[in-house]
C-alpha atoms as a PDB file:
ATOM      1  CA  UNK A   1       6.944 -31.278  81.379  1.00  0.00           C
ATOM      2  CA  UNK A   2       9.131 -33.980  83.053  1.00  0.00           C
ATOM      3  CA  UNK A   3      12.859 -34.315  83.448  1.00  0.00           C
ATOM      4  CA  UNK A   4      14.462 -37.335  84.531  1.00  0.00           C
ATOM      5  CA  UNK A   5      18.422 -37.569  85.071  1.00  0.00           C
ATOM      6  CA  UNK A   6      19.861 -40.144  82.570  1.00  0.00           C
ATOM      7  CA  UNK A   7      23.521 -38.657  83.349  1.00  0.00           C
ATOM      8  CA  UNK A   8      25.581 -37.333  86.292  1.00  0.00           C
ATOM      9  CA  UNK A   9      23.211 -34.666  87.766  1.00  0.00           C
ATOM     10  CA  UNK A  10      23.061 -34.582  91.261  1.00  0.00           C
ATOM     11  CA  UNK A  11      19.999 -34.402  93.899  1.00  0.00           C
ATOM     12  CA  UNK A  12      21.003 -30.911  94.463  1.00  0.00           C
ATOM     13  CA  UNK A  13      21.862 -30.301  90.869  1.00  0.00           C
ATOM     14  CA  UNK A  14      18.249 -31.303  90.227  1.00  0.00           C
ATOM     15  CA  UNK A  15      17.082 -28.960  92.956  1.00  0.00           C
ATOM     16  CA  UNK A  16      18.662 -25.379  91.895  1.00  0.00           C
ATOM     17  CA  UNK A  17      17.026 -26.535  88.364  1.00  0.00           C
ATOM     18  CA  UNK A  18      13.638 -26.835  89.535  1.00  0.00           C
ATOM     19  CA  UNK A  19      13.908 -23.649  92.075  1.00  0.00           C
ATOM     20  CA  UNK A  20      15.273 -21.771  89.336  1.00  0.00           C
ATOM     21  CA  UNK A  21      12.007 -22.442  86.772  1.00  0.00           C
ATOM     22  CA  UNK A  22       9.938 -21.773  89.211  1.00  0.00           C
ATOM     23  CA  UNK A  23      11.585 -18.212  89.800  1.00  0.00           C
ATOM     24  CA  UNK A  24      11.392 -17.494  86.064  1.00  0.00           C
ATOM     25  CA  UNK A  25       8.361 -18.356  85.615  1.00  0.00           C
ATOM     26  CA  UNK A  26       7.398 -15.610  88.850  1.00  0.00           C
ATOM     27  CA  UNK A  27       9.437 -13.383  87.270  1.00  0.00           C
ATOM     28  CA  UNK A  28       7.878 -13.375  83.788  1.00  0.00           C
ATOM     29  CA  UNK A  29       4.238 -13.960  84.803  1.00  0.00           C
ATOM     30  CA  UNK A  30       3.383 -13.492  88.345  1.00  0.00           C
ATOM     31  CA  UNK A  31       2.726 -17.129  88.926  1.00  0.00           C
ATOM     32  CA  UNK A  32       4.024 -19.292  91.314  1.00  0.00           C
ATOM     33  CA  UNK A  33       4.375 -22.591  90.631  1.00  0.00           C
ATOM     34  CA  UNK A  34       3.942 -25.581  92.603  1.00  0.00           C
ATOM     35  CA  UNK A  35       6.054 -28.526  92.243  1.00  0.00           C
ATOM     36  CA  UNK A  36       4.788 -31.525  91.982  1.00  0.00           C
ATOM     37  CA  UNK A  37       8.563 -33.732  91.978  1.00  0.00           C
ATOM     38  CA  UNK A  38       9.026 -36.547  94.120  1.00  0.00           C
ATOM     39  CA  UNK A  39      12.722 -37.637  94.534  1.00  0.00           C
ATOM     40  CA  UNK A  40      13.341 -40.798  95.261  1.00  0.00           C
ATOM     41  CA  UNK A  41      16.389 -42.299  97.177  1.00  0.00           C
ATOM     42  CA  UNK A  42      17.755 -45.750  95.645  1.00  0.00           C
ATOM     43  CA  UNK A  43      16.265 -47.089  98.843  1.00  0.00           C
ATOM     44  CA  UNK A  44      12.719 -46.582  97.220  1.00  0.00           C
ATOM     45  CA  UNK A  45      12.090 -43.992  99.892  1.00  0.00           C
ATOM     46  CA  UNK A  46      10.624 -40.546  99.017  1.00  0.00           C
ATOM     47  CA  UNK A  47      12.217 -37.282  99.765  1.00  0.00           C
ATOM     48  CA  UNK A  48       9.972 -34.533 100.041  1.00  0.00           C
ATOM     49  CA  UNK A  49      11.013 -30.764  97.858  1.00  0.00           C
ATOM     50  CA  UNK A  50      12.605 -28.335 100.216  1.00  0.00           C
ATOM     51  CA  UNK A  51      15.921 -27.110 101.090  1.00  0.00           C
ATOM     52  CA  UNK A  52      16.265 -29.986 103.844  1.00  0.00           C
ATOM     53  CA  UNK A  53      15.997 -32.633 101.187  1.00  0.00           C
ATOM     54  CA  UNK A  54      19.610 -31.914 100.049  1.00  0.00           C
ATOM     55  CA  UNK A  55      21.090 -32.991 103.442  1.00  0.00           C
ATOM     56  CA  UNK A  56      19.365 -36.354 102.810  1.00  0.00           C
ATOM     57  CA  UNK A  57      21.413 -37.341  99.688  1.00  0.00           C
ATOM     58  CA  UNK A  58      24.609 -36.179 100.745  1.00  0.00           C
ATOM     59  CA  UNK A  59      25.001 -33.211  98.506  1.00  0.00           C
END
C-alpha cells in the first residue's frame, strides 16, 4: 500500500498516520511492522522515519 499527499497534510500529519497503522496492526496481530517511507524535503533531501524527523520540516 502507498499513500502520497495530493492535499494539505503535513510531514507530521503524515507521521501520526503511519505510527498509528503500525500500532493497529500490533494490536490486532502481534506484528510489528517496519516502515519502509522515505520523506523527502522539497530540497530533494531524504528525511529518515523517527520522531526527530518532525523538527526537520518545521511541524
Amino acid at each position: 500500500m502507498s499513500r502520497v499527499n495530493a492535499g494539505y497534510a503535513t510531514a507530521k500529519d503524515m507521521l501520526k498516520l503511519v505510527k498509528e497503522v503500525q500500532s493497529s496492526v500490533y494490536d490486532e496481530t502481534g506484528y510489528c511492522m517496519e516502515p519502509e517511507v522515505r520523506f523527502v524535503k522539497p530540497t530533494g533531501d531524504v528525511v529518515p522515519l523517527d520522531s526527530d524527523s518532525l523538527d526537520v520540516f518545521g511541524k
